[in-house]
PDB file of N, CA and C in Angstrom:
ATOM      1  N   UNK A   1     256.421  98.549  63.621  1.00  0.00           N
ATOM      2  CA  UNK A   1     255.639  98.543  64.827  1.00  0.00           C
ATOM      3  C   UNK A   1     255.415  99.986  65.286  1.00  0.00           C
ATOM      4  N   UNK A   2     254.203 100.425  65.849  1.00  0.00           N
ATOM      5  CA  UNK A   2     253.449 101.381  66.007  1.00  0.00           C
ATOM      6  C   UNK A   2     254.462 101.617  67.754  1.00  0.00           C
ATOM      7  N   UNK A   3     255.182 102.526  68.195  1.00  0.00           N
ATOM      8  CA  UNK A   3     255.463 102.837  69.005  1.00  0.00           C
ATOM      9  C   UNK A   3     254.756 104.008  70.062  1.00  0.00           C
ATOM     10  N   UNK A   4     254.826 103.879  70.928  1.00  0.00           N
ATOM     11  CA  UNK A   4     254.178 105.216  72.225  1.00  0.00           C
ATOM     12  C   UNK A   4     255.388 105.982  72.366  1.00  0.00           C
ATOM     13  N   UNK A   5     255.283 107.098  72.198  1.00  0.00           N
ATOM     14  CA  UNK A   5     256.688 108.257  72.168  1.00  0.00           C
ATOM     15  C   UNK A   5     256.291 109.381  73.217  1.00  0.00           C
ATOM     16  N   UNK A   6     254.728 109.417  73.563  1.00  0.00           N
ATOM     17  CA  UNK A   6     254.569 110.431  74.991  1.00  0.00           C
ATOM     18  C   UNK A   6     253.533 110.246  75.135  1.00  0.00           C
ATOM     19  N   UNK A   7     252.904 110.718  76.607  1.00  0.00           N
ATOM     20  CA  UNK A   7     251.860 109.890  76.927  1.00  0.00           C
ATOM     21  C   UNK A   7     251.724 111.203  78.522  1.00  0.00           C
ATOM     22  N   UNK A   8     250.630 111.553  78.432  1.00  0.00           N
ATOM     23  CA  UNK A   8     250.172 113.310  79.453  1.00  0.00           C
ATOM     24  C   UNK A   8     248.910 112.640  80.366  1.00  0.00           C
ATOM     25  N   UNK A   9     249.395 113.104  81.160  1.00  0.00           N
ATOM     26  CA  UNK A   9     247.912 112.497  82.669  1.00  0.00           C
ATOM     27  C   UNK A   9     247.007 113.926  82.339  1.00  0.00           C
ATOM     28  N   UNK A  10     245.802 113.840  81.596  1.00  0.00           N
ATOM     29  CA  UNK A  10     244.734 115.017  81.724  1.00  0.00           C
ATOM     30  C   UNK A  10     243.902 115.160  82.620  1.00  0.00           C
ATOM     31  N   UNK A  11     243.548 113.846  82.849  1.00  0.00           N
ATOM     32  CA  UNK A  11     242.817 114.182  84.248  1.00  0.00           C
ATOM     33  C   UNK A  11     242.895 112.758  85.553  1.00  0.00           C
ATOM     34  N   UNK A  12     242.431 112.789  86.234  1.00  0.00           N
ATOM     35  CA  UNK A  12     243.374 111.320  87.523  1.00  0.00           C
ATOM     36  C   UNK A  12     243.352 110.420  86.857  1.00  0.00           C
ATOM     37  N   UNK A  13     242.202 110.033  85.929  1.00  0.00           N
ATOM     38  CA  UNK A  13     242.374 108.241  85.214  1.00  0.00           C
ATOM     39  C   UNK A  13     242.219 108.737  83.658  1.00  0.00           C
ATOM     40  N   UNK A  14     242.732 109.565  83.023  1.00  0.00           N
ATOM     41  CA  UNK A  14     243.018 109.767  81.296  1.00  0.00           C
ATOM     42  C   UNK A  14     244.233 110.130  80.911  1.00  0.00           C
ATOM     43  N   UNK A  15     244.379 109.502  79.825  1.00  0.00           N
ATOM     44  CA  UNK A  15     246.084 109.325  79.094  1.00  0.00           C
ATOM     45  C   UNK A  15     245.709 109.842  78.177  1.00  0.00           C
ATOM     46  N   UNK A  16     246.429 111.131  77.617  1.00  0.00           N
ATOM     47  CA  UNK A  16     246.471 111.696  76.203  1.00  0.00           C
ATOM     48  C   UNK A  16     248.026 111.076  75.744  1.00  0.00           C
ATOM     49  N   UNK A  17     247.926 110.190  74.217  1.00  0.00           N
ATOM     50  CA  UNK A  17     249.163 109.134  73.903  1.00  0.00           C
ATOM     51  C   UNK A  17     249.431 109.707  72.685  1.00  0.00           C
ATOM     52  N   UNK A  18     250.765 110.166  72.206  1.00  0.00           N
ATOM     53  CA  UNK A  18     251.417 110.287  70.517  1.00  0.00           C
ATOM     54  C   UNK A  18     252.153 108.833  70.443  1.00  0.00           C
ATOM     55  N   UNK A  19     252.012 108.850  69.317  1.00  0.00           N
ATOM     56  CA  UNK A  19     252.576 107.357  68.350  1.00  0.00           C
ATOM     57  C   UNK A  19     253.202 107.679  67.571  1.00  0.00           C
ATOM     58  N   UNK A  20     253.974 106.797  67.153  1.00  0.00           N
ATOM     59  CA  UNK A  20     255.206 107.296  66.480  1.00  0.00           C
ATOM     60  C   UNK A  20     254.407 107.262  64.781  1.00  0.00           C
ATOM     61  N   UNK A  21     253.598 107.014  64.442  1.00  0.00           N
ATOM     62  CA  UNK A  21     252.815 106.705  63.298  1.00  0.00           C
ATOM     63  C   UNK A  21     252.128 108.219  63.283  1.00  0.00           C
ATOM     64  N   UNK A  22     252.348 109.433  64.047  1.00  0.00           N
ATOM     65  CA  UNK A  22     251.612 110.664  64.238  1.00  0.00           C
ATOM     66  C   UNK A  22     250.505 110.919  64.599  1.00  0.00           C
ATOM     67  N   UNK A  23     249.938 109.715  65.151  1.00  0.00           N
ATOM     68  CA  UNK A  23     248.161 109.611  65.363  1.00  0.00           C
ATOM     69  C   UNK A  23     248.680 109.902  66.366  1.00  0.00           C
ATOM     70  N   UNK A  24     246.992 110.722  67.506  1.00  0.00           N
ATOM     71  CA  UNK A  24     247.017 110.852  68.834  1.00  0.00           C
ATOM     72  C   UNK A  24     246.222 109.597  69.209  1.00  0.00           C
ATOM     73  N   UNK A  25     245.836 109.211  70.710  1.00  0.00           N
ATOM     74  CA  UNK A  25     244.996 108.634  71.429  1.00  0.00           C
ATOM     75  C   UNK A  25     244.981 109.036  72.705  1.00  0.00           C
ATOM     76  N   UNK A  26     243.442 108.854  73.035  1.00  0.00           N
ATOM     77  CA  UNK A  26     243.002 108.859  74.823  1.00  0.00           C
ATOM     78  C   UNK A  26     242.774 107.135  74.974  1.00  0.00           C
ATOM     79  N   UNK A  27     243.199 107.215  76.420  1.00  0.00           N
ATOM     80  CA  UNK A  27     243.311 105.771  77.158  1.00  0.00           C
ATOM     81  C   UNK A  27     242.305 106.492  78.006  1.00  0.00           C
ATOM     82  N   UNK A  28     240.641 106.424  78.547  1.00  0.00           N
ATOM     83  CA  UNK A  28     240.111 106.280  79.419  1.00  0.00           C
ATOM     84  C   UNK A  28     240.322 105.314  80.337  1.00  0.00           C
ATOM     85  N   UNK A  29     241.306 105.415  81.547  1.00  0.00           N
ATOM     86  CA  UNK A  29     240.530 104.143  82.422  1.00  0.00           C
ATOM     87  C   UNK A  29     239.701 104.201  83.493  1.00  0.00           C
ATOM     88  N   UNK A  30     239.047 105.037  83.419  1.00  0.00           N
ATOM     89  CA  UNK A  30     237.528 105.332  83.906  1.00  0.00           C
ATOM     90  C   UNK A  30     236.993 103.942  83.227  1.00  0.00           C
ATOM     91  N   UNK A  31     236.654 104.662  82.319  1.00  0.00           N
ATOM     92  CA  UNK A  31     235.999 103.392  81.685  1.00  0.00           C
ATOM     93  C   UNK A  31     236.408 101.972  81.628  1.00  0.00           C
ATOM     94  N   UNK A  32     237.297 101.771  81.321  1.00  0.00           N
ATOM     95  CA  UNK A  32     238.444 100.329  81.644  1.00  0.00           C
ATOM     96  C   UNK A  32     237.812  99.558  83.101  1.00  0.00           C
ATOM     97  N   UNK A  33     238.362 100.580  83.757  1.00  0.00           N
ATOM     98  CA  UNK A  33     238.472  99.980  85.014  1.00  0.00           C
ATOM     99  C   UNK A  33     236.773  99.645  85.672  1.00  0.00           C
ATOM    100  N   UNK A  34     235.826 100.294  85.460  1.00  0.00           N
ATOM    101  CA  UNK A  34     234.349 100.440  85.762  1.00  0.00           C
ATOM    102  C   UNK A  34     233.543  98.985  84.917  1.00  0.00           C
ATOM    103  N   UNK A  35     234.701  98.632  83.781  1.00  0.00           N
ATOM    104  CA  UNK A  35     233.813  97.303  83.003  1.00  0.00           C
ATOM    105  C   UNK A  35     234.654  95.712  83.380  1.00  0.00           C
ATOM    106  N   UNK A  36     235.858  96.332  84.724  1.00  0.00           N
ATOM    107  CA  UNK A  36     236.219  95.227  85.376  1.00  0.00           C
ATOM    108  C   UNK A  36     236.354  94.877  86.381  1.00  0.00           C
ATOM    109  N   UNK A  37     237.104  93.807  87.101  1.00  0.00           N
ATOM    110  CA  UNK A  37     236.876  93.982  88.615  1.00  0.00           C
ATOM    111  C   UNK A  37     238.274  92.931  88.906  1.00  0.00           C
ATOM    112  N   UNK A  38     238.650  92.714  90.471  1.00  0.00           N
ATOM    113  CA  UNK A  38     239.783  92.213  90.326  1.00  0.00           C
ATOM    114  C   UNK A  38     240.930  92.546  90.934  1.00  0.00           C
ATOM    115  N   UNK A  39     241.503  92.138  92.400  1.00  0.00           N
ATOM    116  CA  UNK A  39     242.611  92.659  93.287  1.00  0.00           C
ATOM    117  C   UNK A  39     243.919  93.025  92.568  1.00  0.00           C
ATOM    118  N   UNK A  40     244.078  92.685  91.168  1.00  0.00           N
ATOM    119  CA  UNK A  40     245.152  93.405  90.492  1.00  0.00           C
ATOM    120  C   UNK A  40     244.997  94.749  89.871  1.00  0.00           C
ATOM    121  N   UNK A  41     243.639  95.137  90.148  1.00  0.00           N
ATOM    122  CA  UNK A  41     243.233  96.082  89.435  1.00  0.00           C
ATOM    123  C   UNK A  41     242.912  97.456  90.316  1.00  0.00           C
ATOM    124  N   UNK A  42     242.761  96.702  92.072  1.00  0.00           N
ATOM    125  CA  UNK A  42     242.850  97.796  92.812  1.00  0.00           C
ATOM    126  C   UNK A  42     244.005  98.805  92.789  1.00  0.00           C
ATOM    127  N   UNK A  43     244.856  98.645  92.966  1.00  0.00           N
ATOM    128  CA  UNK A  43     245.577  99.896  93.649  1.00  0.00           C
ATOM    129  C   UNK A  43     245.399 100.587  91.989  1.00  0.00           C
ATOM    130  N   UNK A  44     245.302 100.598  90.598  1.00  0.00           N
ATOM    131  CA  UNK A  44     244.843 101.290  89.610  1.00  0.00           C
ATOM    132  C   UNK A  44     243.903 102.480  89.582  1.00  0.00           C
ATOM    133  N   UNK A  45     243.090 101.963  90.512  1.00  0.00           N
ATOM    134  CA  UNK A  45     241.622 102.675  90.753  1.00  0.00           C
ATOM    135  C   UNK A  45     242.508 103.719  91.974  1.00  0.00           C
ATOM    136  N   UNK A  46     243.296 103.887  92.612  1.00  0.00           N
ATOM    137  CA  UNK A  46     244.240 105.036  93.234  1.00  0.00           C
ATOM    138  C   UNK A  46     244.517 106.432  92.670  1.00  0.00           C
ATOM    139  N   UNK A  47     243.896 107.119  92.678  1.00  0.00           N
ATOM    140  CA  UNK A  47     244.775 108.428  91.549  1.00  0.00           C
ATOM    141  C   UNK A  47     246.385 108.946  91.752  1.00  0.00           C
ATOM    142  N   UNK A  48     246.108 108.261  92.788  1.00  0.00           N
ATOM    143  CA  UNK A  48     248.289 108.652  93.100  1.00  0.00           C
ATOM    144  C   UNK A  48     248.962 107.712  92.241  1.00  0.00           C
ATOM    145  N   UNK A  49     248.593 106.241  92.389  1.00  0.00           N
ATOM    146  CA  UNK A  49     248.913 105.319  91.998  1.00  0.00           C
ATOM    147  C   UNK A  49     249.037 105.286  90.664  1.00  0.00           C
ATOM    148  N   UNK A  50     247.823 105.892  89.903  1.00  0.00           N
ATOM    149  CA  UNK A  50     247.761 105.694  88.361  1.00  0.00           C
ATOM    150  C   UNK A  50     248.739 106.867  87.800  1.00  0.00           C
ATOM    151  N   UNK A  51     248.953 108.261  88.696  1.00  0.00           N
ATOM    152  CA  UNK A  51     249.421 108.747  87.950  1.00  0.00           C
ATOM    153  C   UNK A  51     250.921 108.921  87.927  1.00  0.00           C
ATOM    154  N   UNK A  52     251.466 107.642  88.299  1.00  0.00           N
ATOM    155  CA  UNK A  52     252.987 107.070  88.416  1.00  0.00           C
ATOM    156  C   UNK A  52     252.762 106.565  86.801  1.00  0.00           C
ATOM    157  N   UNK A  53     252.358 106.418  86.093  1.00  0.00           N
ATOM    158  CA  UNK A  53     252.868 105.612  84.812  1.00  0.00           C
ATOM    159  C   UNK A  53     254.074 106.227  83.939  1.00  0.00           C
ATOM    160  N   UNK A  54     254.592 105.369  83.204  1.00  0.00           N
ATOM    161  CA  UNK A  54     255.554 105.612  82.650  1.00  0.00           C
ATOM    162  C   UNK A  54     255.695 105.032  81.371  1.00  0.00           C
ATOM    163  N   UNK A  55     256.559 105.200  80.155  1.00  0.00           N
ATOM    164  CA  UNK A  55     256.667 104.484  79.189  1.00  0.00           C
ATOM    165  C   UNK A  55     257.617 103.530  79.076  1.00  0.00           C
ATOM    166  N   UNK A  56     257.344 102.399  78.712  1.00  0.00           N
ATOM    167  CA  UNK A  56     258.689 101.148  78.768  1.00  0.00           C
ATOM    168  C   UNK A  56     258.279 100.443  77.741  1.00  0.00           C
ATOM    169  N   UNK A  57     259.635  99.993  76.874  1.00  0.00           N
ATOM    170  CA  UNK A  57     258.921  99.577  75.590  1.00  0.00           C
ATOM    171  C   UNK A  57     257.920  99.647  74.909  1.00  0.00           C
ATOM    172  N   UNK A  58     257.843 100.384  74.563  1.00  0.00           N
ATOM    173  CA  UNK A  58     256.601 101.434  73.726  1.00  0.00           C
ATOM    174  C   UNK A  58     255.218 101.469  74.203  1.00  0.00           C
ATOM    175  N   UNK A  59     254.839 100.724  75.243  1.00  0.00           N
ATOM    176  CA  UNK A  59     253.807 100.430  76.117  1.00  0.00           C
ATOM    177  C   UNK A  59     253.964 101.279  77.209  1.00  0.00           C
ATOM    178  N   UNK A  60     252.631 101.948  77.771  1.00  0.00           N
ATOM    179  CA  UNK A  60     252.308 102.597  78.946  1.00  0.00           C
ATOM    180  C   UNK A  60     252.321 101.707  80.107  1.00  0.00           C
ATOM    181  N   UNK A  61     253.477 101.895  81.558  1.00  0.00           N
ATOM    182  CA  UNK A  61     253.425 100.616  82.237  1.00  0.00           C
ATOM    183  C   UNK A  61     253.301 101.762  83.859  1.00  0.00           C
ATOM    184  N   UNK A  62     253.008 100.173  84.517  1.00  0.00           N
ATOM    185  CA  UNK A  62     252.308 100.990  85.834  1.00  0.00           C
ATOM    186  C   UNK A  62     253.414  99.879  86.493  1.00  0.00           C
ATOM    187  N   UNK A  63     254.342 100.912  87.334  1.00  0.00           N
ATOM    188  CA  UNK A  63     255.257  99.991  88.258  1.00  0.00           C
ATOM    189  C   UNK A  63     254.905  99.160  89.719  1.00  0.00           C
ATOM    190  N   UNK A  64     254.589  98.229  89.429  1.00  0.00           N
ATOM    191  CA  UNK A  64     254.141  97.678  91.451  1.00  0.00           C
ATOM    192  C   UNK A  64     254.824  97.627  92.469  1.00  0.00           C
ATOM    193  N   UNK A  65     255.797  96.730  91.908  1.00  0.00           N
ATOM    194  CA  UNK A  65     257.425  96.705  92.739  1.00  0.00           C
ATOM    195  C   UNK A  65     258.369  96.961  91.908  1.00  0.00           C
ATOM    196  N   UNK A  66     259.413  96.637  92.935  1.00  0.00           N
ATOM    197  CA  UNK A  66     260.656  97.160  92.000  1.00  0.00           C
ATOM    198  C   UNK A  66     261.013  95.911  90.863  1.00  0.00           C
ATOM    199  N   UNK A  67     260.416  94.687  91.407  1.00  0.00           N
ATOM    200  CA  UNK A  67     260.662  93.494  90.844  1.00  0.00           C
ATOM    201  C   UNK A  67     259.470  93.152  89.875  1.00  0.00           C
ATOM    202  N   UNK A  68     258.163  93.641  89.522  1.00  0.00           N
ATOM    203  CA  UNK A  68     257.542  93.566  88.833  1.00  0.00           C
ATOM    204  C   UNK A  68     256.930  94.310  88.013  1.00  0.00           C
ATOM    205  N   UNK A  69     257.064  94.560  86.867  1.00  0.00           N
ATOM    206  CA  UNK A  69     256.599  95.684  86.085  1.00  0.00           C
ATOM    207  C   UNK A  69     255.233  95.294  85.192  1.00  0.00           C
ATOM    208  N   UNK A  70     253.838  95.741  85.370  1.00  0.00           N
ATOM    209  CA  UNK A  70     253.189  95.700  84.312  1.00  0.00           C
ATOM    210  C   UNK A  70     252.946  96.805  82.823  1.00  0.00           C
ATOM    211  N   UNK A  71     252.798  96.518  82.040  1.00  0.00           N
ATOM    212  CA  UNK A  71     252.413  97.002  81.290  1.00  0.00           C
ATOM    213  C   UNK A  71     251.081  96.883  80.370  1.00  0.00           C
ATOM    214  N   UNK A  72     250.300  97.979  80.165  1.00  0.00           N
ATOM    215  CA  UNK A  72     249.250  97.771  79.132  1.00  0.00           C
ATOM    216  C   UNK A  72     249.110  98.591  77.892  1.00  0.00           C
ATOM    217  N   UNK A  73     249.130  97.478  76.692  1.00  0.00           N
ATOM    218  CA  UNK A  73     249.172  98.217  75.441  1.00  0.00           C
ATOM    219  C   UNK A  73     247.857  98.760  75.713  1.00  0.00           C
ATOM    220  N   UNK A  74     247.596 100.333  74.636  1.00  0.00           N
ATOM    221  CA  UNK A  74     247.111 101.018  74.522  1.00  0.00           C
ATOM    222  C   UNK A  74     246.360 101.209  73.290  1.00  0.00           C
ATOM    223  N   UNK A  75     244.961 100.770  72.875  1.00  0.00           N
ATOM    224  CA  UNK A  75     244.675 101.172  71.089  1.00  0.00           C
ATOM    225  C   UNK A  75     244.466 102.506  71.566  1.00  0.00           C
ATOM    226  N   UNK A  76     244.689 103.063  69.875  1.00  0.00           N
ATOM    227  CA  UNK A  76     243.472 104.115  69.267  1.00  0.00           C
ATOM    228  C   UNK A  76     242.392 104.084  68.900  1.00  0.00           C
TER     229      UNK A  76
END
C-alpha cells in the first residue's frame, strides 16, 4: 500500500504530498471544493481551517472535533 509520508500547505487550499512509492503529488482543493457543494464542506473552504491538516493513517485528515476525524485519500 502506497503510503503519505509528508504533505506542505503551498498556498491556503494546495497540498504538495510525498509517497512512500517516491512519487510527488498536488491536492488542489480549489478545484475540489469549486466542483462541490455541501455544509460538510463549509468550514474546508476556511483557509485557517484547511490549513490545520494533518497526516493519520497514511491519509491527509482535517480534524472537526475532538471526537470526529475526517479523512481524504489523496490521488496522483
Amino acid at each position: 500500500m502506497i503510503k503519505v509520508l509528508n504533505a506542505r500547505l503551498t498556498s491556503p487550499f494546495t497540498l504538495e504530498i510525498d509517497f512512500s512509492d517516491h512519487t510527488h503529488g498536488v491536492f488542489d482543493a480549489n478545484a475540489y471544493l469549486a466542483s462541490r457543494s455541501g455544509p460538510l464542506l463549509d468550514k474546508l473552504r476556511e483557509p485557517a481551517y484547511f490549513r490545520r491538516f494533518f497526516i493519520l493513517f497514511s491519509s491527509v485528515g482535517l480534524n472537526q472535533t475532538a471526537k470526529n476525524v475526517d479523512c481524504m485519500r489523496v490521488a496522483t
